[in-house]
PDB file of N, CA and C in Angstrom:
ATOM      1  N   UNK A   1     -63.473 -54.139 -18.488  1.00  0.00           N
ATOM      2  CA  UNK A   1     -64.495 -53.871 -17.486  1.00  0.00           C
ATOM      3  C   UNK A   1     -63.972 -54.323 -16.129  1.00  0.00           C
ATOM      4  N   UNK A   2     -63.987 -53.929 -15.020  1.00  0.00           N
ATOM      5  CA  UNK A   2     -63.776 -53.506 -13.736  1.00  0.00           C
ATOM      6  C   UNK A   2     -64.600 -53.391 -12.826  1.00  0.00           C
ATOM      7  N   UNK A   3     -65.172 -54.320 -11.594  1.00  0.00           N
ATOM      8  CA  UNK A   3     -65.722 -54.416 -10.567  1.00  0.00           C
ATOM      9  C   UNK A   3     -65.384 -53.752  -9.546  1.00  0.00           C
ATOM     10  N   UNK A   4     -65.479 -52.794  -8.598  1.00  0.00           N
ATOM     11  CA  UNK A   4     -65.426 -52.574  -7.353  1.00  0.00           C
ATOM     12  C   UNK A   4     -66.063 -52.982  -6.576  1.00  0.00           C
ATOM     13  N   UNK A   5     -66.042 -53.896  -5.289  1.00  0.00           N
ATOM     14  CA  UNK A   5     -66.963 -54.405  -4.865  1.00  0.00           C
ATOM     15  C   UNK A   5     -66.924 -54.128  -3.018  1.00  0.00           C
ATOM     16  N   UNK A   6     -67.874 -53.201  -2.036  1.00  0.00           N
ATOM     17  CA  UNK A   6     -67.915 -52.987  -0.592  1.00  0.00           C
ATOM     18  C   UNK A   6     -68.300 -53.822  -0.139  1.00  0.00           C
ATOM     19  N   UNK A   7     -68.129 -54.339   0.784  1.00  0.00           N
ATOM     20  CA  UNK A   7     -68.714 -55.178   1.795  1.00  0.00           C
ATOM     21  C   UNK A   7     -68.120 -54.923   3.323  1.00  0.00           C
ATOM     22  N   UNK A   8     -69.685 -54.742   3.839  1.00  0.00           N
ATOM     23  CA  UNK A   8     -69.421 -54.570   5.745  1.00  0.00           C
ATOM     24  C   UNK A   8     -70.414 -54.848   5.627  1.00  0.00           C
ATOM     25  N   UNK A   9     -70.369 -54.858   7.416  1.00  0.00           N
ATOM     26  CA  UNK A   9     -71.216 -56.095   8.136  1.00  0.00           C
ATOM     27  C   UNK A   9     -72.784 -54.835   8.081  1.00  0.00           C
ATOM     28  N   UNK A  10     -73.677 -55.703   8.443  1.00  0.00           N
ATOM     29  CA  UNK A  10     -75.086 -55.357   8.312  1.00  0.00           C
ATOM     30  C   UNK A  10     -75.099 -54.142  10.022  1.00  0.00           C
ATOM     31  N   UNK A  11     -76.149 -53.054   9.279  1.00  0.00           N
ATOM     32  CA  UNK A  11     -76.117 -52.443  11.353  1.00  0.00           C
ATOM     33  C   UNK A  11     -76.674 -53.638  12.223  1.00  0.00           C
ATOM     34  N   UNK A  12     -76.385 -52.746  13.106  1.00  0.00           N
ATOM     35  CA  UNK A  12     -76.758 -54.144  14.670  1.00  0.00           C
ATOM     36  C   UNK A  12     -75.399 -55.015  14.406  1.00  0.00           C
ATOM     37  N   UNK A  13     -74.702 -55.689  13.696  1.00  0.00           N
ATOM     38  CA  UNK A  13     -73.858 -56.661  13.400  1.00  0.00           C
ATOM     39  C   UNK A  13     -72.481 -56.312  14.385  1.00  0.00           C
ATOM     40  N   UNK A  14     -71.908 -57.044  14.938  1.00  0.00           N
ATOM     41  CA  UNK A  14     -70.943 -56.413  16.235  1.00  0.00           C
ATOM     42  C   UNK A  14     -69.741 -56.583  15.197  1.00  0.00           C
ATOM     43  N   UNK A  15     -68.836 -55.332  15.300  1.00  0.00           N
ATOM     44  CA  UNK A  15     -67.445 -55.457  14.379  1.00  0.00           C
ATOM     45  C   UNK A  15     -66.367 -55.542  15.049  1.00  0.00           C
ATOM     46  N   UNK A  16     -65.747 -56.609  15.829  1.00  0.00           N
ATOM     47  CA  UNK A  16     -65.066 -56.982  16.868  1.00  0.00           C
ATOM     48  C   UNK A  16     -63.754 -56.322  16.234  1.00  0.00           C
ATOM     49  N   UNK A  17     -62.967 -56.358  15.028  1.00  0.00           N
ATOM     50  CA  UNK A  17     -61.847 -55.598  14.270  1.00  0.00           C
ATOM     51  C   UNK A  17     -62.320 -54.321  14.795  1.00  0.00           C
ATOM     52  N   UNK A  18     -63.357 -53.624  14.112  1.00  0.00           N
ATOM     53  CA  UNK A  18     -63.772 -52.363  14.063  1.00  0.00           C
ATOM     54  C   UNK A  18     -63.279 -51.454  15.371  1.00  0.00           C
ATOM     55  N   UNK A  19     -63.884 -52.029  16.504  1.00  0.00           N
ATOM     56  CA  UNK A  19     -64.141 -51.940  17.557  1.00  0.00           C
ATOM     57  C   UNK A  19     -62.287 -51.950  18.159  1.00  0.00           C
ATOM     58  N   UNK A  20     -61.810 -52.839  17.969  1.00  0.00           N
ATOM     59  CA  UNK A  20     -60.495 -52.599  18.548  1.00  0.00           C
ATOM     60  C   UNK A  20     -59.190 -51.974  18.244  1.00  0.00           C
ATOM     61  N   UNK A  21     -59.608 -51.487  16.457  1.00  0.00           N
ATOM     62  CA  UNK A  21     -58.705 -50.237  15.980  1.00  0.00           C
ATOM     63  C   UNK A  21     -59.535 -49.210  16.712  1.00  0.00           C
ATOM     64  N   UNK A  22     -60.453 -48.991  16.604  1.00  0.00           N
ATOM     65  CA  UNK A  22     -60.877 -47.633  17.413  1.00  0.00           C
ATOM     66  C   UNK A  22     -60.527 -47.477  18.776  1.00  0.00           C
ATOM     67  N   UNK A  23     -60.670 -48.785  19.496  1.00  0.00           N
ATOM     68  CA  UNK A  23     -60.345 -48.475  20.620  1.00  0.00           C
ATOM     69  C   UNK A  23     -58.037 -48.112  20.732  1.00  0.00           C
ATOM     70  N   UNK A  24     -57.827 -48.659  20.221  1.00  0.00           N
ATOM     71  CA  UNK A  24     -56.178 -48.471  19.951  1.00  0.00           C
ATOM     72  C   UNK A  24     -55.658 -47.179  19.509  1.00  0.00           C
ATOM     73  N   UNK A  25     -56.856 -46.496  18.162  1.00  0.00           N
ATOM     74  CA  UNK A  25     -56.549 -45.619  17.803  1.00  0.00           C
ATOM     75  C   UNK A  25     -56.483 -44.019  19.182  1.00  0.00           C
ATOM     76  N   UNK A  26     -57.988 -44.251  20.310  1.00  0.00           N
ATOM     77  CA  UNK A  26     -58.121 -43.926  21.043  1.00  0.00           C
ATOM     78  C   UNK A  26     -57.135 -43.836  22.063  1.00  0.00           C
ATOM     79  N   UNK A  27     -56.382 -44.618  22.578  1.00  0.00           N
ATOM     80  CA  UNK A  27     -55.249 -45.425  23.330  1.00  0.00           C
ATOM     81  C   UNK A  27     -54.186 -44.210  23.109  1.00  0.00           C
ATOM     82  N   UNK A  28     -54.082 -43.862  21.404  1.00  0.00           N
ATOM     83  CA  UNK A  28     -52.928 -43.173  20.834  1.00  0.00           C
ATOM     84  C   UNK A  28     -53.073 -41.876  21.140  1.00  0.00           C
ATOM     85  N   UNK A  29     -54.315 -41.234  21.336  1.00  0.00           N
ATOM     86  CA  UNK A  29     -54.601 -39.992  21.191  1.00  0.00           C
ATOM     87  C   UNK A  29     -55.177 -39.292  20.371  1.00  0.00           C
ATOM     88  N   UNK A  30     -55.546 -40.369  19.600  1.00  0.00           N
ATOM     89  CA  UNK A  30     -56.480 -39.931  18.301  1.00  0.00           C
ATOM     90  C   UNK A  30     -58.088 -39.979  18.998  1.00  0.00           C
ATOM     91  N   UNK A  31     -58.611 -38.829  19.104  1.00  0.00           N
ATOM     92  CA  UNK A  31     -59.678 -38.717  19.338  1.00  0.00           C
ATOM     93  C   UNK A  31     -60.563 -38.276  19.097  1.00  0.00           C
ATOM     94  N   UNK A  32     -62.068 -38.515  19.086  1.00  0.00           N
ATOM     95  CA  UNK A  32     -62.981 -37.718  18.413  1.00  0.00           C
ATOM     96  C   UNK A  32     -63.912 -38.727  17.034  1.00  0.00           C
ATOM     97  N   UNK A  33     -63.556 -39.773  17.333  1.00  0.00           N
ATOM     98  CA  UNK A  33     -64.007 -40.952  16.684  1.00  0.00           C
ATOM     99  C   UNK A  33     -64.993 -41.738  17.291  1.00  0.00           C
ATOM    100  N   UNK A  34     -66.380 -41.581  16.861  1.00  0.00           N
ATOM    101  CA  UNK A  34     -67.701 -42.400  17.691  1.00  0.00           C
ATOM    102  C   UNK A  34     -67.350 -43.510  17.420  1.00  0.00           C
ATOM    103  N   UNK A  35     -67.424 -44.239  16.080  1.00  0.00           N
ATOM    104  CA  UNK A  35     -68.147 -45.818  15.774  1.00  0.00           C
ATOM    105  C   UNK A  35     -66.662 -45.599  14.602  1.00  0.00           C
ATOM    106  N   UNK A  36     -65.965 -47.084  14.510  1.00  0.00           N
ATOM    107  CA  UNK A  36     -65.289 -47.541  13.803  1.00  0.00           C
ATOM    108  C   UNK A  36     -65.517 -49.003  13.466  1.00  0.00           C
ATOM    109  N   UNK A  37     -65.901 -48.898  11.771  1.00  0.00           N
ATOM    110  CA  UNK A  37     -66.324 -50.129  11.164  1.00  0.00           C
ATOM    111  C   UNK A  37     -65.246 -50.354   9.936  1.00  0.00           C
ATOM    112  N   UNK A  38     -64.776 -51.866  10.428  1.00  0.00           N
ATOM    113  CA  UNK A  38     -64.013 -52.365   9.112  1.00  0.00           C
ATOM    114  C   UNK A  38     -64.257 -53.427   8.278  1.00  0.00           C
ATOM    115  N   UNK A  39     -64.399 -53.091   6.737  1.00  0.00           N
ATOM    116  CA  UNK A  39     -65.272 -53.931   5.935  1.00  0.00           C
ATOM    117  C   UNK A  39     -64.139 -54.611   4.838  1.00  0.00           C
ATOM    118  N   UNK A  40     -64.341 -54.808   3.292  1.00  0.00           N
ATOM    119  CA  UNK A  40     -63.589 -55.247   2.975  1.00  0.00           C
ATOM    120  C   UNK A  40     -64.103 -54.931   1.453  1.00  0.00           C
ATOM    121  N   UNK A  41     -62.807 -54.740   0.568  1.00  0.00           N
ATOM    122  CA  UNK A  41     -62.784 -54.178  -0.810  1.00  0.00           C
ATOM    123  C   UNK A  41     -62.736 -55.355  -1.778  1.00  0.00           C
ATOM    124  N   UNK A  42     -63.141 -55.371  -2.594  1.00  0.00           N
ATOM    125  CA  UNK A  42     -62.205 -56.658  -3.607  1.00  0.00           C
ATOM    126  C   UNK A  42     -62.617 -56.019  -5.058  1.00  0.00           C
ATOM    127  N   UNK A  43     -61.480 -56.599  -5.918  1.00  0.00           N
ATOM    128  CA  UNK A  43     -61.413 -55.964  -6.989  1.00  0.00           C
ATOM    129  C   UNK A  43     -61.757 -57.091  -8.480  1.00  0.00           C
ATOM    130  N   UNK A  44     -62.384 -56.999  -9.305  1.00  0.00           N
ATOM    131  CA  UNK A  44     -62.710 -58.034  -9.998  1.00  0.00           C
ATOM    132  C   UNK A  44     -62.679 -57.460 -11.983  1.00  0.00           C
ATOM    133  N   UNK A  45     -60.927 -58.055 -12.148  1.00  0.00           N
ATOM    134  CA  UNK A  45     -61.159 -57.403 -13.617  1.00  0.00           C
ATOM    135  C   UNK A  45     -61.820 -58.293 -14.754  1.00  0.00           C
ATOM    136  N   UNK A  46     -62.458 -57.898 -15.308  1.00  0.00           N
ATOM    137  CA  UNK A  46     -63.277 -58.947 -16.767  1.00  0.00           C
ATOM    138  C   UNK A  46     -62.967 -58.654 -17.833  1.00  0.00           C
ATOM    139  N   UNK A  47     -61.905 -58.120 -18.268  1.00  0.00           N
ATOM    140  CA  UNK A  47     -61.921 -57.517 -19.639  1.00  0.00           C
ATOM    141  C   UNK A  47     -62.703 -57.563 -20.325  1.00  0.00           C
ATOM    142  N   UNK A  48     -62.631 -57.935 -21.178  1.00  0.00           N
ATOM    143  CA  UNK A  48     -63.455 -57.093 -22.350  1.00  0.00           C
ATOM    144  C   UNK A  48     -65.069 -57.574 -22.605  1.00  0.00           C
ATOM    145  N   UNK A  49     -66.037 -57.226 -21.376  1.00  0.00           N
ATOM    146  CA  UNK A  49     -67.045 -58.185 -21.467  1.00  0.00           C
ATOM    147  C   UNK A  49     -68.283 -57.091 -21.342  1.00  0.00           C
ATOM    148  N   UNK A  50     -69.416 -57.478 -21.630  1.00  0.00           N
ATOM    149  CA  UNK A  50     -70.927 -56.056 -21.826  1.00  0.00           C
ATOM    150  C   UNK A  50     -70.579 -55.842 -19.915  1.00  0.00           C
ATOM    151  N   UNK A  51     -70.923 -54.948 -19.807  1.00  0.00           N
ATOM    152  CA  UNK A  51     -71.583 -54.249 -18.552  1.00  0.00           C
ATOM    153  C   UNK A  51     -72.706 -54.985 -17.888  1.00  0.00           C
ATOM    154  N   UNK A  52     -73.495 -55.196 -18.553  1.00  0.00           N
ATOM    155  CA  UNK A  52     -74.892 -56.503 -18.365  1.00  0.00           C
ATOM    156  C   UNK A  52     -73.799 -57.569 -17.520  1.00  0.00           C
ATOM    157  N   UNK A  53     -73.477 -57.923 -18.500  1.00  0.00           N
ATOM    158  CA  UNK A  53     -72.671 -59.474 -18.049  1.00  0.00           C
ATOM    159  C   UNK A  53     -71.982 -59.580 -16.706  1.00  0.00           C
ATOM    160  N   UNK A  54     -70.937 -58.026 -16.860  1.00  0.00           N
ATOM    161  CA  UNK A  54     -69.842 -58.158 -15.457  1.00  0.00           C
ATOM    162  C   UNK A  54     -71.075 -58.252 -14.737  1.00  0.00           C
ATOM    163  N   UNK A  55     -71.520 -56.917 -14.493  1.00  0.00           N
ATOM    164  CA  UNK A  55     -73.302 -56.825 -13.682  1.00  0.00           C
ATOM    165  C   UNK A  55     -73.270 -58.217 -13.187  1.00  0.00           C
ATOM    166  N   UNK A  56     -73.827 -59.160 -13.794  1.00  0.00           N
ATOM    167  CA  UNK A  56     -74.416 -60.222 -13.741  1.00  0.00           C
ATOM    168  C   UNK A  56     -73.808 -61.556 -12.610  1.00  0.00           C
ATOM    169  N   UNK A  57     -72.260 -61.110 -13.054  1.00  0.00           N
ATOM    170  CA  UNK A  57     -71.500 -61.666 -12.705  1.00  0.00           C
ATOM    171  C   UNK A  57     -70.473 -61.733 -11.477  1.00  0.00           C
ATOM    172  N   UNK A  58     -70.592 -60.497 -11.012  1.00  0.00           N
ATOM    173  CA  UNK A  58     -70.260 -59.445  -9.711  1.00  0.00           C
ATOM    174  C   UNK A  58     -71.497 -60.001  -8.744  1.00  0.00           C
ATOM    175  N   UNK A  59     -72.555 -59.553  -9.180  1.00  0.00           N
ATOM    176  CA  UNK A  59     -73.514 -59.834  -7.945  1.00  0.00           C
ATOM    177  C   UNK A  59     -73.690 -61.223  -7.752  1.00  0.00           C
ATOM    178  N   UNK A  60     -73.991 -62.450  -8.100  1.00  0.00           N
ATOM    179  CA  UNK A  60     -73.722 -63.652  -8.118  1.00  0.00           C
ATOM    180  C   UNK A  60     -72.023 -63.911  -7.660  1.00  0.00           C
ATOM    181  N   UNK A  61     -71.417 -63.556  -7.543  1.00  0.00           N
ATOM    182  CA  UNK A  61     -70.059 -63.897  -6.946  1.00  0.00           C
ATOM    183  C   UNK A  61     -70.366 -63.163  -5.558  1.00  0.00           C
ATOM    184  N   UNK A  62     -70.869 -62.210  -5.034  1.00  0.00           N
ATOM    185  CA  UNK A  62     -70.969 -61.526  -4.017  1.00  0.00           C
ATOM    186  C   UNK A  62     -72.157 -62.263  -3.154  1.00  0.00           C
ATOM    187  N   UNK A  63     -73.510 -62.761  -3.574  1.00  0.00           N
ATOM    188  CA  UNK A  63     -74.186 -63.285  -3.160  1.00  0.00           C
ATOM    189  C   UNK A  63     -73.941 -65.291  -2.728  1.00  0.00           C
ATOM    190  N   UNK A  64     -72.917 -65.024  -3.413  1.00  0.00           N
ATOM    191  CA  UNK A  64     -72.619 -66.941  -3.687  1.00  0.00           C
ATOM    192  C   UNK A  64     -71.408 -67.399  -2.485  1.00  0.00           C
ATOM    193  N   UNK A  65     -70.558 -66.353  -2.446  1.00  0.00           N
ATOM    194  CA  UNK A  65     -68.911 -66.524  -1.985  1.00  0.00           C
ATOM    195  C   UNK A  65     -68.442 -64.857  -0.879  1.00  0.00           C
ATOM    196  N   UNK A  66     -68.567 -64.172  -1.757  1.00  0.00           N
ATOM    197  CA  UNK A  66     -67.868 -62.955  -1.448  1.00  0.00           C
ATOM    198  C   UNK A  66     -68.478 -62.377  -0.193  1.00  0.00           C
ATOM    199  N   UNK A  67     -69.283 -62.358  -0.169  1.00  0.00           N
ATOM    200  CA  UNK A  67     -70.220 -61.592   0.918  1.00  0.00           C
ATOM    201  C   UNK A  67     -71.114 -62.704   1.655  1.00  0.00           C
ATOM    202  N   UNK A  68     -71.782 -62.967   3.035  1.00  0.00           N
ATOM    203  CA  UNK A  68     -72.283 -63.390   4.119  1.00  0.00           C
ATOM    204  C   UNK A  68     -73.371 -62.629   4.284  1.00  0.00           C
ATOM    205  N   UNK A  69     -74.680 -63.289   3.550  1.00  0.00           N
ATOM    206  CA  UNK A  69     -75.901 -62.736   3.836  1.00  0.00           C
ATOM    207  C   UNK A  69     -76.715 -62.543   4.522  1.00  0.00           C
ATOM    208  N   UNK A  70     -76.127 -63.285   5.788  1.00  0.00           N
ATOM    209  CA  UNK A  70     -76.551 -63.481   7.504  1.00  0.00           C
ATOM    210  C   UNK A  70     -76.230 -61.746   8.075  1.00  0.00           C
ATOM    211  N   UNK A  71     -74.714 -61.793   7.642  1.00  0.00           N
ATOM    212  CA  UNK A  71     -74.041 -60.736   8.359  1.00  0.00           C
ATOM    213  C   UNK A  71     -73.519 -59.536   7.838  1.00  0.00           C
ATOM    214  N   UNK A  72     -73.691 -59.522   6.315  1.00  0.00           N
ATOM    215  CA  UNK A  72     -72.990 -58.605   5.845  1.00  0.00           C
ATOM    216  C   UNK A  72     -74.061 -57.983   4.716  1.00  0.00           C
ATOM    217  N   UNK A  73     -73.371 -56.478   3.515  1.00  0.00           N
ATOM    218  CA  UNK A  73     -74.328 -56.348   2.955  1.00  0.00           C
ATOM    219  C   UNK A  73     -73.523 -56.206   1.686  1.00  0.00           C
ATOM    220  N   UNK A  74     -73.335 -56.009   0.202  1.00  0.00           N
ATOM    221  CA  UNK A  74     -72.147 -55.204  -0.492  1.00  0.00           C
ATOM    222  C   UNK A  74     -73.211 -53.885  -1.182  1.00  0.00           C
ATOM    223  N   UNK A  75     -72.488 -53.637  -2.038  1.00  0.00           N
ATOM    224  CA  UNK A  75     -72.457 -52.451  -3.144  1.00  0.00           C
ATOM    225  C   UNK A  75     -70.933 -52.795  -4.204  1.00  0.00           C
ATOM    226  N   UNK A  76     -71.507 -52.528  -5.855  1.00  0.00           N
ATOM    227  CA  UNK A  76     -70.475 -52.412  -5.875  1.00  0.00           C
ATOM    228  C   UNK A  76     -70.327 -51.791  -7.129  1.00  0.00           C
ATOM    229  N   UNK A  77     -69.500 -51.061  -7.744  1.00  0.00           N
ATOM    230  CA  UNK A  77     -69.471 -50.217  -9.035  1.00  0.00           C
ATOM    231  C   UNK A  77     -68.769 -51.011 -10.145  1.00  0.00           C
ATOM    232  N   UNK A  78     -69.408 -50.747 -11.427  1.00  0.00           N
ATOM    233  CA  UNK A  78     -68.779 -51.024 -12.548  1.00  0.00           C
ATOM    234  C   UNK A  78     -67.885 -49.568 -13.518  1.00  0.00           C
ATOM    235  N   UNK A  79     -66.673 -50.186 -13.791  1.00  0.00           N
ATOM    236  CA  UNK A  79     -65.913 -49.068 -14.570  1.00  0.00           C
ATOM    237  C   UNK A  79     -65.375 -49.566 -16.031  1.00  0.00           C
ATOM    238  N   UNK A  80     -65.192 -48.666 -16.683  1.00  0.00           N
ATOM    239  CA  UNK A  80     -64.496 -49.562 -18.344  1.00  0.00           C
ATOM    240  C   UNK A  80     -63.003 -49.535 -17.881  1.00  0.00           C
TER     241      UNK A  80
END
């Protein structure tokens, strides 16, 4: 079993990274890009454990450590 786990910042939340690849990317000539937001992936393997459990165990790591509930929000998928 296999966690995928998103996390970016909440709207309204200022993405100071975000904000300065876009502006760079802009710089280059890449254009045509409104809003650039950069968040962060993490990957969490459990082998061989119920779906319930990873479940269980994903969101409590995301709410505890992984993610900033002031500022941020996740999502995250389970796979076998």
């Amino acid at each position: 079993m296999k966690a995928k786990v998103y996390i970016s910042y909440k709207e309204g939340i200022l993405d100071p990274q975000g904000k300065t690849v876009g502006g760079a990317l802009d710089s280059m000539g890449i254009q045509g890009i409104e809003d650039l937001r950069i968040g962060k992936y993490v990957e969490i393997d459990f082998g061989n454990i119920s779906k319930q459990k990873a479940e269980e165990i994903t969101d409590e790591s995301c709410r505890k450590l992984l993610a900033n509930p002031n500022t941020e929000t996740y999502h995250f998928e389970l796979e076998d």
